[in-house]
N, C-alpha and C. Protein backbone atom coordinates (compact mmCIF):
# COMPACT_ATOMS: atom_id res chain seq x y z
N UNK A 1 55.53 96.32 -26.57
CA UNK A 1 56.87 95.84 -26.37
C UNK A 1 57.83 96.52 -27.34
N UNK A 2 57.54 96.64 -28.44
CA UNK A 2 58.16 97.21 -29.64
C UNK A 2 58.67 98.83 -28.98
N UNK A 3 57.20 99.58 -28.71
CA UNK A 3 57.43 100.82 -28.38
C UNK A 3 57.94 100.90 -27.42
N UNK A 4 58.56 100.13 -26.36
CA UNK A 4 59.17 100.27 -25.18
C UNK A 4 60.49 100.21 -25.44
N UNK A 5 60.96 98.73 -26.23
CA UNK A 5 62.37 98.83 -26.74
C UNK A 5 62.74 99.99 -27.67
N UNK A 6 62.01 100.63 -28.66
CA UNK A 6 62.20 101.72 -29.26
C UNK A 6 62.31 102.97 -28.87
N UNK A 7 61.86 103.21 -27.34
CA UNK A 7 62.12 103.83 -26.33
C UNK A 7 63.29 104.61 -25.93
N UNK A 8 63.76 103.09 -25.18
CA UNK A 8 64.85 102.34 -24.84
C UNK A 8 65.92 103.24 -26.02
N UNK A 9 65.85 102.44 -26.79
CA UNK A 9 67.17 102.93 -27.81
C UNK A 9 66.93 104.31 -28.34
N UNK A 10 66.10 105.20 -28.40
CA UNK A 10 66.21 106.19 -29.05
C UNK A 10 66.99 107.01 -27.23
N UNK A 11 66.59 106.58 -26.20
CA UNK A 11 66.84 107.28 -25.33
C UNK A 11 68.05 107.21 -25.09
N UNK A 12 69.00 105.59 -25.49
CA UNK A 12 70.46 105.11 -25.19
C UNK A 12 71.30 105.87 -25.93
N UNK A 13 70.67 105.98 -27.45
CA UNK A 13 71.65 106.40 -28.76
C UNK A 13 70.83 108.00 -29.42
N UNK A 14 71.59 108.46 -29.92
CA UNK A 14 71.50 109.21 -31.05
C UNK A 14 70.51 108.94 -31.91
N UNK A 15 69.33 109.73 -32.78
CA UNK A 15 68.80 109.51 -33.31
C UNK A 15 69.04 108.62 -34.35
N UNK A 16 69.74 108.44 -35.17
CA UNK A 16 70.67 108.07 -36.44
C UNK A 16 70.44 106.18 -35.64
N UNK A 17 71.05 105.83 -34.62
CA UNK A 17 71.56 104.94 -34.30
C UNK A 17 69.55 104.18 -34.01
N UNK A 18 69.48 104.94 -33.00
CA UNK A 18 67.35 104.60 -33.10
C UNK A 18 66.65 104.55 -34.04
N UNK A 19 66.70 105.01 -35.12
CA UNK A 19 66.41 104.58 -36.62
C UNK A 19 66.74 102.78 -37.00
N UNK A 20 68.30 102.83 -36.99
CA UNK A 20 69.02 101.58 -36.82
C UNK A 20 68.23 100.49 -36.30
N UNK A 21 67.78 100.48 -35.10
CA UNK A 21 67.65 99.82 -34.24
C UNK A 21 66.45 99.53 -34.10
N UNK A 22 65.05 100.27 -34.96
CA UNK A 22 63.54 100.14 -35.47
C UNK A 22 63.72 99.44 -36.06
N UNK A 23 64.67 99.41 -37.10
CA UNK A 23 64.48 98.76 -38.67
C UNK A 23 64.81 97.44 -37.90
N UNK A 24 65.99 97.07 -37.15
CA UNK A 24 66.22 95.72 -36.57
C UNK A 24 64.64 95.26 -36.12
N UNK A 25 64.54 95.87 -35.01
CA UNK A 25 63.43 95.23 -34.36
C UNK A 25 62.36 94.92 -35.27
N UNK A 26 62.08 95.53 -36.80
CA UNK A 26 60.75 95.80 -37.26
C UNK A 26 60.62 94.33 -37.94
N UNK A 27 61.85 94.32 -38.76
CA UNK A 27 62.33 93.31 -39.34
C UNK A 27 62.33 91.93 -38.41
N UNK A 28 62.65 91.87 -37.33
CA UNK A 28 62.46 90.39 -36.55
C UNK A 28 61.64 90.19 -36.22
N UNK A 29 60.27 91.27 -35.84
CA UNK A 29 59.03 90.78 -36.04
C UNK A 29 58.31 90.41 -37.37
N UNK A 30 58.68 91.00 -38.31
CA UNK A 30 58.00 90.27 -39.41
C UNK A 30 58.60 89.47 -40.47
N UNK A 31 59.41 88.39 -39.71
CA UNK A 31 60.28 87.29 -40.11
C UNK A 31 59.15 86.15 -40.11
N UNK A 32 58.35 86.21 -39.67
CA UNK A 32 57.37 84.81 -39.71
C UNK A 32 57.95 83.85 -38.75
N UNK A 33 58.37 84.22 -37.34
CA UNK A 33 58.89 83.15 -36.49
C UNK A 33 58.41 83.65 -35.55
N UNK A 34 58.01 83.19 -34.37
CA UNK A 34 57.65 83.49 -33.08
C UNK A 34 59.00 83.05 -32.43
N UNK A 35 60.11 84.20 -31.90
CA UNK A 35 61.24 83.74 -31.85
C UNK A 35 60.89 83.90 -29.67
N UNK A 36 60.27 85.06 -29.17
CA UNK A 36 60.39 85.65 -27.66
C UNK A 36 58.96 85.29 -27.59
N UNK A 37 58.18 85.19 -27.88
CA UNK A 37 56.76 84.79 -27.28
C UNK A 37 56.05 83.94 -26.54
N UNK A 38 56.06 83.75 -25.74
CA UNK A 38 55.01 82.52 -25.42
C UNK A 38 54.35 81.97 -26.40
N UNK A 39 54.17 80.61 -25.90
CA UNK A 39 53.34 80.00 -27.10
C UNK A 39 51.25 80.42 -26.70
N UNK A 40 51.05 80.40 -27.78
CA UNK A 40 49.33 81.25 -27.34
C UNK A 40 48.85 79.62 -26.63
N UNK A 41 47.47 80.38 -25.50
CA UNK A 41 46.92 80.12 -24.91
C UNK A 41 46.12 79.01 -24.97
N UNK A 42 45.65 78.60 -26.23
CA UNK A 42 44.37 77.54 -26.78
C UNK A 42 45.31 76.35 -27.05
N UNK A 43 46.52 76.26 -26.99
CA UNK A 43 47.07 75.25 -28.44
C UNK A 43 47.22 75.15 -29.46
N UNK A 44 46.97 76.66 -30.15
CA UNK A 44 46.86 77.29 -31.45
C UNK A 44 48.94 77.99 -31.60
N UNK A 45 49.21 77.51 -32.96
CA UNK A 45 50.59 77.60 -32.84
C UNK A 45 50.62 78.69 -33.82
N UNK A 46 51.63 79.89 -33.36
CA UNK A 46 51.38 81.04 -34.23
C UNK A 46 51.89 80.84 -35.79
N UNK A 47 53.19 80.34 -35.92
CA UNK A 47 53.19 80.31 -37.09
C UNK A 47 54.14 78.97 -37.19
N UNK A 48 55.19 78.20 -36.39
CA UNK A 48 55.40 77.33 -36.73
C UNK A 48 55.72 76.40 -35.54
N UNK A 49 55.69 74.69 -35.68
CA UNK A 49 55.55 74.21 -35.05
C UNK A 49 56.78 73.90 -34.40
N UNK A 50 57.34 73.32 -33.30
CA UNK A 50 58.62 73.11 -32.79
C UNK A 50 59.46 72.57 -33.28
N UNK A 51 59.35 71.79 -34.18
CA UNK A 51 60.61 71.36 -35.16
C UNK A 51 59.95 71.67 -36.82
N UNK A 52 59.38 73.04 -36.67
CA UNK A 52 58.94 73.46 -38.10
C UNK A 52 58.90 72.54 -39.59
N UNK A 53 57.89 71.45 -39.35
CA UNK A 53 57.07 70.94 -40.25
C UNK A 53 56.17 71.37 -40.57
N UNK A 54 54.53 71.40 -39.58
CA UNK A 54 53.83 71.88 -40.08
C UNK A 54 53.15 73.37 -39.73
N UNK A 55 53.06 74.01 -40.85
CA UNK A 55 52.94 75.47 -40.74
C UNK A 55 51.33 75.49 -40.73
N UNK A 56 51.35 76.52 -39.45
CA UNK A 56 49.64 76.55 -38.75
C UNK A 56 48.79 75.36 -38.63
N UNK A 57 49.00 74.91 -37.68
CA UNK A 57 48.83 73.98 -37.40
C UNK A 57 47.89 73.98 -35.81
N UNK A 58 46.52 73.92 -35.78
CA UNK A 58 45.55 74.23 -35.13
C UNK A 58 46.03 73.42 -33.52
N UNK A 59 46.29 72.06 -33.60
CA UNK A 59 46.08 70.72 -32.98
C UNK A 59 47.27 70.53 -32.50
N UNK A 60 47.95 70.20 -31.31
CA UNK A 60 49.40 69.63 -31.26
C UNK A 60 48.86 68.21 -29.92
N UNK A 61 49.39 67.39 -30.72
CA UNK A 61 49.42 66.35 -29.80
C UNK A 61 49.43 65.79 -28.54
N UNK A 62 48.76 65.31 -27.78
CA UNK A 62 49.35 65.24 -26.66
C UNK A 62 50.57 64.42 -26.20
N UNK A 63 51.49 64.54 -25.33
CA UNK A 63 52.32 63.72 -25.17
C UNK A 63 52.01 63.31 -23.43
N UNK A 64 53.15 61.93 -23.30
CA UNK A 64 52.58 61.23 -22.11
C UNK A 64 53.40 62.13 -20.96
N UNK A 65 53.03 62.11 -19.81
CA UNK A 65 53.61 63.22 -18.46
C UNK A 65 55.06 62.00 -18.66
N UNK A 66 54.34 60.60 -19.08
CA UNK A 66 55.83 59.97 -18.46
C UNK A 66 56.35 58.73 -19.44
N UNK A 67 57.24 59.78 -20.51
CA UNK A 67 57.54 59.08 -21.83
C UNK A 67 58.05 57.67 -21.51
N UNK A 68 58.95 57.58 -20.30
CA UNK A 68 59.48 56.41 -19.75
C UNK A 68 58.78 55.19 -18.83
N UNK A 69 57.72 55.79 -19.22
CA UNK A 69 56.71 54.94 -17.99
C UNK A 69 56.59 53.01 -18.30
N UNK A 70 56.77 51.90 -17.63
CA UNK A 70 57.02 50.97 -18.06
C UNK A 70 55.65 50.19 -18.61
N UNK A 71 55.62 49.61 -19.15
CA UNK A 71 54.14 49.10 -19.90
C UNK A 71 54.34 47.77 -19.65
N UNK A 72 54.38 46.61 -18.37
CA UNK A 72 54.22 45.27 -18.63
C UNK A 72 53.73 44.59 -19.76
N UNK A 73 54.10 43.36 -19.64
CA UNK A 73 54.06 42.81 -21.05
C UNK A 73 52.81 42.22 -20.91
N UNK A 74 52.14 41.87 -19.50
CA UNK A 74 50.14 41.70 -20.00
C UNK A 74 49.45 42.62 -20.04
N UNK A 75 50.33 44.16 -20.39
CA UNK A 75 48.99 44.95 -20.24
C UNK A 75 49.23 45.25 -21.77
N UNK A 76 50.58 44.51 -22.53
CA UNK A 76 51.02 44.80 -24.29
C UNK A 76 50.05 44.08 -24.50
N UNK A 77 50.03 42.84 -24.11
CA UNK A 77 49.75 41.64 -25.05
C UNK A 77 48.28 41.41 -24.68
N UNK A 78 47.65 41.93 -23.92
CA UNK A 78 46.22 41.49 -23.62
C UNK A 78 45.05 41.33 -24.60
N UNK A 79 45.32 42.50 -25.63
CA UNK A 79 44.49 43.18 -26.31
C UNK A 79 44.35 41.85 -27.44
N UNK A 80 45.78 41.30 -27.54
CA UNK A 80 45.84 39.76 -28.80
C UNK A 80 45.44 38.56 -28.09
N UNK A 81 45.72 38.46 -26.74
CA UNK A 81 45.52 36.94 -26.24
C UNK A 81 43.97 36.92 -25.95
N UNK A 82 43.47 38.27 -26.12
CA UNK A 82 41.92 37.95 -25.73
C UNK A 82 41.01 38.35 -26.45
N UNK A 83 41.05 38.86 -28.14
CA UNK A 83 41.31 39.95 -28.96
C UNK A 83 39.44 40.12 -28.64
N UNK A 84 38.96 39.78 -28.06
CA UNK A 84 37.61 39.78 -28.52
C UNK A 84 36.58 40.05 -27.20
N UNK A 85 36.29 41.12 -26.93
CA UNK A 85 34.95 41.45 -25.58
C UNK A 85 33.58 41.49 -25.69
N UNK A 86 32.66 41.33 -25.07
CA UNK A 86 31.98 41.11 -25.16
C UNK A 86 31.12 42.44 -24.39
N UNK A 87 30.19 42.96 -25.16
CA UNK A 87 29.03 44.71 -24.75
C UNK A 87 27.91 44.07 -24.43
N UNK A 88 27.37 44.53 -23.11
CA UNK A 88 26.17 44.23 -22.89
C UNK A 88 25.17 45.91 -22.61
N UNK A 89 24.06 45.99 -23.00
CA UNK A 89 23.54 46.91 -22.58
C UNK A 89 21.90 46.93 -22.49
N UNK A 90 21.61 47.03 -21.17
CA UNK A 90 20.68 46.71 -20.88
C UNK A 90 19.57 48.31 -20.39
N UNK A 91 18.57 48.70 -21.23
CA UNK A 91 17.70 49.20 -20.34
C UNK A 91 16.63 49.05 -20.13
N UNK A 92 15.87 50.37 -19.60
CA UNK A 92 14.31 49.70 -19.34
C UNK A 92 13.17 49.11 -20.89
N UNK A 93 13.61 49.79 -21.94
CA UNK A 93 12.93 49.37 -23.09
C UNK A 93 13.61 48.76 -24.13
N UNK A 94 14.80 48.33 -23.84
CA UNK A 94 15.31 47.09 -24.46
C UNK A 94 16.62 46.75 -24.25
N UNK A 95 17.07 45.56 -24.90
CA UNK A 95 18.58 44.56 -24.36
C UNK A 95 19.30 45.16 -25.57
N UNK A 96 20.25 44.97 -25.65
CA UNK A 96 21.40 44.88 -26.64
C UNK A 96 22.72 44.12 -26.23
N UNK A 97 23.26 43.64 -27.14
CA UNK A 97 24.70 42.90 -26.82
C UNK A 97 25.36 43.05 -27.99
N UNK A 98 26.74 42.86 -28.18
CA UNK A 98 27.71 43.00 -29.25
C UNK A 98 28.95 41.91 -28.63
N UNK A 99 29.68 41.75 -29.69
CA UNK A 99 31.15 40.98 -29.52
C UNK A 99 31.80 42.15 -30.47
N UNK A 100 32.98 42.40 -29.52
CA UNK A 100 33.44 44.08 -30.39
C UNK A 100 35.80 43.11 -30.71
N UNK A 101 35.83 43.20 -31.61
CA UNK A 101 37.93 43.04 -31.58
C UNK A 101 38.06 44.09 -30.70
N UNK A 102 38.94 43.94 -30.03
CA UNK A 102 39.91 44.98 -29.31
C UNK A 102 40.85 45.56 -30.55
N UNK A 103 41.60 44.96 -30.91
CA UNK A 103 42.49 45.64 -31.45
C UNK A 103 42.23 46.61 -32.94
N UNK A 104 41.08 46.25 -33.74
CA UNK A 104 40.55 47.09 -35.11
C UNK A 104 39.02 47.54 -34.46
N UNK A 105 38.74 47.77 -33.60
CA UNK A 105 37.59 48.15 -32.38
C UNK A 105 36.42 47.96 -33.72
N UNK A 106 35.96 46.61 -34.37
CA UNK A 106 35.15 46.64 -35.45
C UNK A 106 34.34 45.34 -34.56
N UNK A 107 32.52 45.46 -34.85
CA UNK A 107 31.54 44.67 -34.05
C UNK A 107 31.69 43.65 -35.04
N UNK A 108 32.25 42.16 -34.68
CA UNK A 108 31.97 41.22 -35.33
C UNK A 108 30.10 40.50 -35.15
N UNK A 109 29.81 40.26 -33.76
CA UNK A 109 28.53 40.32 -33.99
C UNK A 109 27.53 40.90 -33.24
N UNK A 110 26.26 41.26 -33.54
CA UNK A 110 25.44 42.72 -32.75
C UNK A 110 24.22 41.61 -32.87
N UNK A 111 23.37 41.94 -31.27
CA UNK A 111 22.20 41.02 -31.61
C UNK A 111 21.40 42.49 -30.28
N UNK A 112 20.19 42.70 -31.24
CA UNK A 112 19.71 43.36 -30.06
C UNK A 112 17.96 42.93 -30.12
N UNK A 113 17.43 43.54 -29.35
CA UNK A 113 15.43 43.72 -29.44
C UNK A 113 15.29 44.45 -30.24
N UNK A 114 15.35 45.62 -30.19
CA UNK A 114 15.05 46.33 -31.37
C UNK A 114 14.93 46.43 -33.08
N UNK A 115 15.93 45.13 -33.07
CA UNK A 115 15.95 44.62 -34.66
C UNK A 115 14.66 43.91 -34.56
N UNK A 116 14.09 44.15 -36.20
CA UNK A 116 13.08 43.70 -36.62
C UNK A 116 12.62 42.15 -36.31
N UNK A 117 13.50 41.58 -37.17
CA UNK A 117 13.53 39.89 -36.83
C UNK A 117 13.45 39.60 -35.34
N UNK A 118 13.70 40.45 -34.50
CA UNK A 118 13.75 39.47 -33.28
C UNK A 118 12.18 40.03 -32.74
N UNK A 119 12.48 41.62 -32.56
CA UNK A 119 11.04 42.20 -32.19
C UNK A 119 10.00 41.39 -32.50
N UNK A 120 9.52 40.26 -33.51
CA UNK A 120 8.59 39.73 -33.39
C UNK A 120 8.11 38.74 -32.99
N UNK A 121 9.40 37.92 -32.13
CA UNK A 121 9.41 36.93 -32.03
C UNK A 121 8.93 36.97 -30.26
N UNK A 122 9.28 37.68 -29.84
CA UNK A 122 8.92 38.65 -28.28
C UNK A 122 8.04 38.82 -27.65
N UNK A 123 7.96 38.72 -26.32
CA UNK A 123 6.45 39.62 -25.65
C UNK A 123 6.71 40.76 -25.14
N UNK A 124 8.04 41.15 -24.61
CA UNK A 124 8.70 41.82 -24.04
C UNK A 124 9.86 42.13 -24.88
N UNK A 125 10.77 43.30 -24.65
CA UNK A 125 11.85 43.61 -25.36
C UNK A 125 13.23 43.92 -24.25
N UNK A 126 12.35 43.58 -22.73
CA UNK A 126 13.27 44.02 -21.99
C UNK A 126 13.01 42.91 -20.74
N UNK A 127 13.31 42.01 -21.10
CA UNK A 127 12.36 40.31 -19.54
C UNK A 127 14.05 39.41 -19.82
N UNK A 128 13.96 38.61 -19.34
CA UNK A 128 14.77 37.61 -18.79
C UNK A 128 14.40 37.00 -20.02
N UNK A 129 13.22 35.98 -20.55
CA UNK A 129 13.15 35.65 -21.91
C UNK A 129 13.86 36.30 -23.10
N UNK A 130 13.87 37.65 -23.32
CA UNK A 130 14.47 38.52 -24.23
C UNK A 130 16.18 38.61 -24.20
N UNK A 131 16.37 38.74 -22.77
CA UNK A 131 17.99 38.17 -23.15
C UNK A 131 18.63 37.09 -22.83
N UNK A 132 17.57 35.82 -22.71
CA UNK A 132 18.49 34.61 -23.21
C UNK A 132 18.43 34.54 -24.97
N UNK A 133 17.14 35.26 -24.98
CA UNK A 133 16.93 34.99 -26.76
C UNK A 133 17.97 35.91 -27.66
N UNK A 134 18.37 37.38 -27.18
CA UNK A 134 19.36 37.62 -27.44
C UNK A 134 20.89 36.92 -27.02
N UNK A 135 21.24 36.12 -26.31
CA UNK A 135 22.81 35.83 -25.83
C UNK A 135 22.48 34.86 -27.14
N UNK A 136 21.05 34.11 -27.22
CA UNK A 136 21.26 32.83 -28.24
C UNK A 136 21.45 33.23 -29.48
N UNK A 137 20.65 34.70 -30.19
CA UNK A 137 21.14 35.03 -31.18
C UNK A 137 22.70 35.27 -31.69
N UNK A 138 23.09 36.21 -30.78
CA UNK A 138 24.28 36.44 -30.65
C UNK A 138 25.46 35.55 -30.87
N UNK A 139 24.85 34.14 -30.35
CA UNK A 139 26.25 33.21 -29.95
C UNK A 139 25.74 32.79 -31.45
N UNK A 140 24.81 32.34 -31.92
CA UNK A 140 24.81 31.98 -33.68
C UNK A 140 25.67 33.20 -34.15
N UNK A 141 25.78 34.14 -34.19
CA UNK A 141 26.10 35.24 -35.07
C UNK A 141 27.77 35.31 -35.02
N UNK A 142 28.07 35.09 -33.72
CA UNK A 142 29.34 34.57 -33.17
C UNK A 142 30.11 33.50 -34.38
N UNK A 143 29.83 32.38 -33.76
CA UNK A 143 30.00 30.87 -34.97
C UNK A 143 30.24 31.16 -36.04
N UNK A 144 28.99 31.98 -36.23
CA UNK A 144 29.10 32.46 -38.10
C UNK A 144 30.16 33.31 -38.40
N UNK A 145 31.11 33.87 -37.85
CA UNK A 145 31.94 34.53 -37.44
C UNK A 145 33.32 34.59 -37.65
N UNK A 146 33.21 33.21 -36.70
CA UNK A 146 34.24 32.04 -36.53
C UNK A 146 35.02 32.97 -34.92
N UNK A 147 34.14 32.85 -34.07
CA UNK A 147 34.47 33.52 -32.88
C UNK A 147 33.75 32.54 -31.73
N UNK A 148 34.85 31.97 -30.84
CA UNK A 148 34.37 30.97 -30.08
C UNK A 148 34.81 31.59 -28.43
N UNK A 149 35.35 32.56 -28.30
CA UNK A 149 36.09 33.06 -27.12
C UNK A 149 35.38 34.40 -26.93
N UNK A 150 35.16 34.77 -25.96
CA UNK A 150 34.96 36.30 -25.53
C UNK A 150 35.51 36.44 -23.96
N UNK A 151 35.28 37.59 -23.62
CA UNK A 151 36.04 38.26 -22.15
C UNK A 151 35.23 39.88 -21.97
N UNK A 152 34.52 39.49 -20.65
CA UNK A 152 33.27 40.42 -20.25
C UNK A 152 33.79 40.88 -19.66
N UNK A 153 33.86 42.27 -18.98
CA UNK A 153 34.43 42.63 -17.69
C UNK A 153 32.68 43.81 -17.89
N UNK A 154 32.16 43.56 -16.14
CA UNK A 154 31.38 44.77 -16.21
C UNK A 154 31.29 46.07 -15.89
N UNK A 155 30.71 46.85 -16.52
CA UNK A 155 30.94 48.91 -16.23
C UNK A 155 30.78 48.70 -14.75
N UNK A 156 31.03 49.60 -14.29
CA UNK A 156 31.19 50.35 -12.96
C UNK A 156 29.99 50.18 -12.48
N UNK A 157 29.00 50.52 -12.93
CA UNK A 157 27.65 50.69 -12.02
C UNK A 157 26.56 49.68 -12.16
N UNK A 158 27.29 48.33 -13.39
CA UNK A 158 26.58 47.40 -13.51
C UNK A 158 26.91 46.25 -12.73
N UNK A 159 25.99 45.39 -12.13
CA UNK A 159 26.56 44.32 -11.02
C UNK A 159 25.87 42.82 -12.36
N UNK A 160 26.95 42.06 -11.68
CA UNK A 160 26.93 40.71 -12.53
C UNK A 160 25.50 40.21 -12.12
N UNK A 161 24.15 39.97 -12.27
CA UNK A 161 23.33 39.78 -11.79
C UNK A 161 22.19 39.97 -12.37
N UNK A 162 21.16 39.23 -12.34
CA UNK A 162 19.49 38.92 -13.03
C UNK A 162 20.50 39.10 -14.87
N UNK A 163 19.68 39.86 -15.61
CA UNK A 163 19.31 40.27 -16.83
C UNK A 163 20.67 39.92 -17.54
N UNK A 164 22.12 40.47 -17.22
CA UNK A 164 23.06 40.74 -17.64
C UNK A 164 23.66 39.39 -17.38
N UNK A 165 23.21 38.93 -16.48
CA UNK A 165 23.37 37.74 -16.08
C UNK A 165 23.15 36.45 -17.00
N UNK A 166 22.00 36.89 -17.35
CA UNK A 166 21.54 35.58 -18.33
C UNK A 166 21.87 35.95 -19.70
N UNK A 167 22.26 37.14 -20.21
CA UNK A 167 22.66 36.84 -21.60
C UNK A 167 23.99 36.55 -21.71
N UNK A 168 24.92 36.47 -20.15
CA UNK A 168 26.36 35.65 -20.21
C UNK A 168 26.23 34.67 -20.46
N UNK A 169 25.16 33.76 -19.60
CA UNK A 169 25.11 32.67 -19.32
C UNK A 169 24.18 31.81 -20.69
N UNK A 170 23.34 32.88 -21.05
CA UNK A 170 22.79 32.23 -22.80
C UNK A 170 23.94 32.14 -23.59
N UNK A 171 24.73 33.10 -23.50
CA UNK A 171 26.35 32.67 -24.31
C UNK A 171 26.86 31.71 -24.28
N UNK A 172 26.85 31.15 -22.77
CA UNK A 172 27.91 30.12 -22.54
C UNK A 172 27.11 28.84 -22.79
N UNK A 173 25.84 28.56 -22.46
CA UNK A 173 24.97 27.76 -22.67
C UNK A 173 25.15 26.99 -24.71
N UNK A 174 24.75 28.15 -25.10
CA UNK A 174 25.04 27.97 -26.89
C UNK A 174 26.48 27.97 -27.35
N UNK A 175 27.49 27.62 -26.73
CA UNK A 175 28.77 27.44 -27.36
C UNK A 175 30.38 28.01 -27.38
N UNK A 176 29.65 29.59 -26.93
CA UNK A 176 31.17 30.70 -26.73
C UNK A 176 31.25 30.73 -25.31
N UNK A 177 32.51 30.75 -25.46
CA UNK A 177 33.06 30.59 -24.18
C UNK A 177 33.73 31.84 -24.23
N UNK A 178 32.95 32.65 -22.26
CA UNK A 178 33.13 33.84 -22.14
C UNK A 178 33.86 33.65 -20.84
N UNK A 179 34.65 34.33 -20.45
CA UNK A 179 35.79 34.85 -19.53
C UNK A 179 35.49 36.29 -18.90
N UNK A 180 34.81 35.92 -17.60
CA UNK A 180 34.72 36.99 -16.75
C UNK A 180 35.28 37.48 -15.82
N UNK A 181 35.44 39.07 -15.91
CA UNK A 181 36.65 39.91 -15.02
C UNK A 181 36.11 40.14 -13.97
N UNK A 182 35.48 40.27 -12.96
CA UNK A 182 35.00 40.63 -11.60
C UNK A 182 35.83 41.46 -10.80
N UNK A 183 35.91 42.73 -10.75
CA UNK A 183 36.48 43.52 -10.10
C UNK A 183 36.43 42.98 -8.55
């Protein structure tokens, strides 16, 4: 690009004046601004950011397609009126459950098979016995807590039913009261 505009002007002007007109161009490229460029390809910013704070700066934020987009006030406030969900995870070689805050995403209480204390108490780590004995751990761990509310909604490919079933219902049985979303 350089050698094209330098071209350009030595071909428009007089030598004297194309001299002139290098030194311009040489000089606005090595000003440290990406003034005519596209911005590069990765999200990598050449040398400064759009309102030049931070210099090289790998990462640029994403922003929303739709800054104006309206946010109802139960989809603000949900996260406080219900602050508390409830994780179930079930496979073939063992249960797990959690009570997770929504809003500081920190596990107030975790009860699974795999912990020691329970593993021995077991015949199985993965039966219908195993997760009422987990929902019952859990809902103690809850209390101790000071957490009496939860709100389940289940993944996509899990159906409310047998296993997942009973460590809701061991929840609700021992004291916390859980609130289920059913798509």
């Amino acid at each position: 690009m350089v050698v094209i505009m330098f071209k350009r002007a030595c071909s428009m002007h007089g030598d004297d004046t194309a001299k002139l007109c290098f030194k311009a161009i040489a000089r606005h490229i090595h000003s440290a601004q990406a003034r005519f460029g596209p911005r590069s390809f990765f999200g990598v910013e050449d040398f400064l950011d759009d309102d030049n704070s931070r210099p090289y700066t790998y990462q640029k934020e994403k922003k929303s397609k739709n800054p104006n987009k309206h946010i109802s006030f139960k989809q603000r406030t949900v996260a406080y009126m219900e602050p508390f969900t409830l994780d179930v995870f079930i496979s073939k070689r063992f249960v797990s459950a959690s009570i997770t805050h929504r809003v500081t995403s920190k596990q107030v209480a975790v009860a699974g098979t795999n912990s020691k204390d329970i593993k021995a108490e077991l015949k199985s780590r993965s039966d219908i016995p195993a997760c009422l004995a987990i929902g019952r751990i859990l809902s103690q761990r809850a209390r101790e807590a000071d957490v009496y509310t939860a709100s389940y909604t289940p993944r996509e490919r899990d159906k409310f039913e047998g296993k997942i079933r009973a460590v809701v219902q061991s929840l609700i049985d021992n004291g916390i009261d859980v609130k289920i979303y059913l798509d």
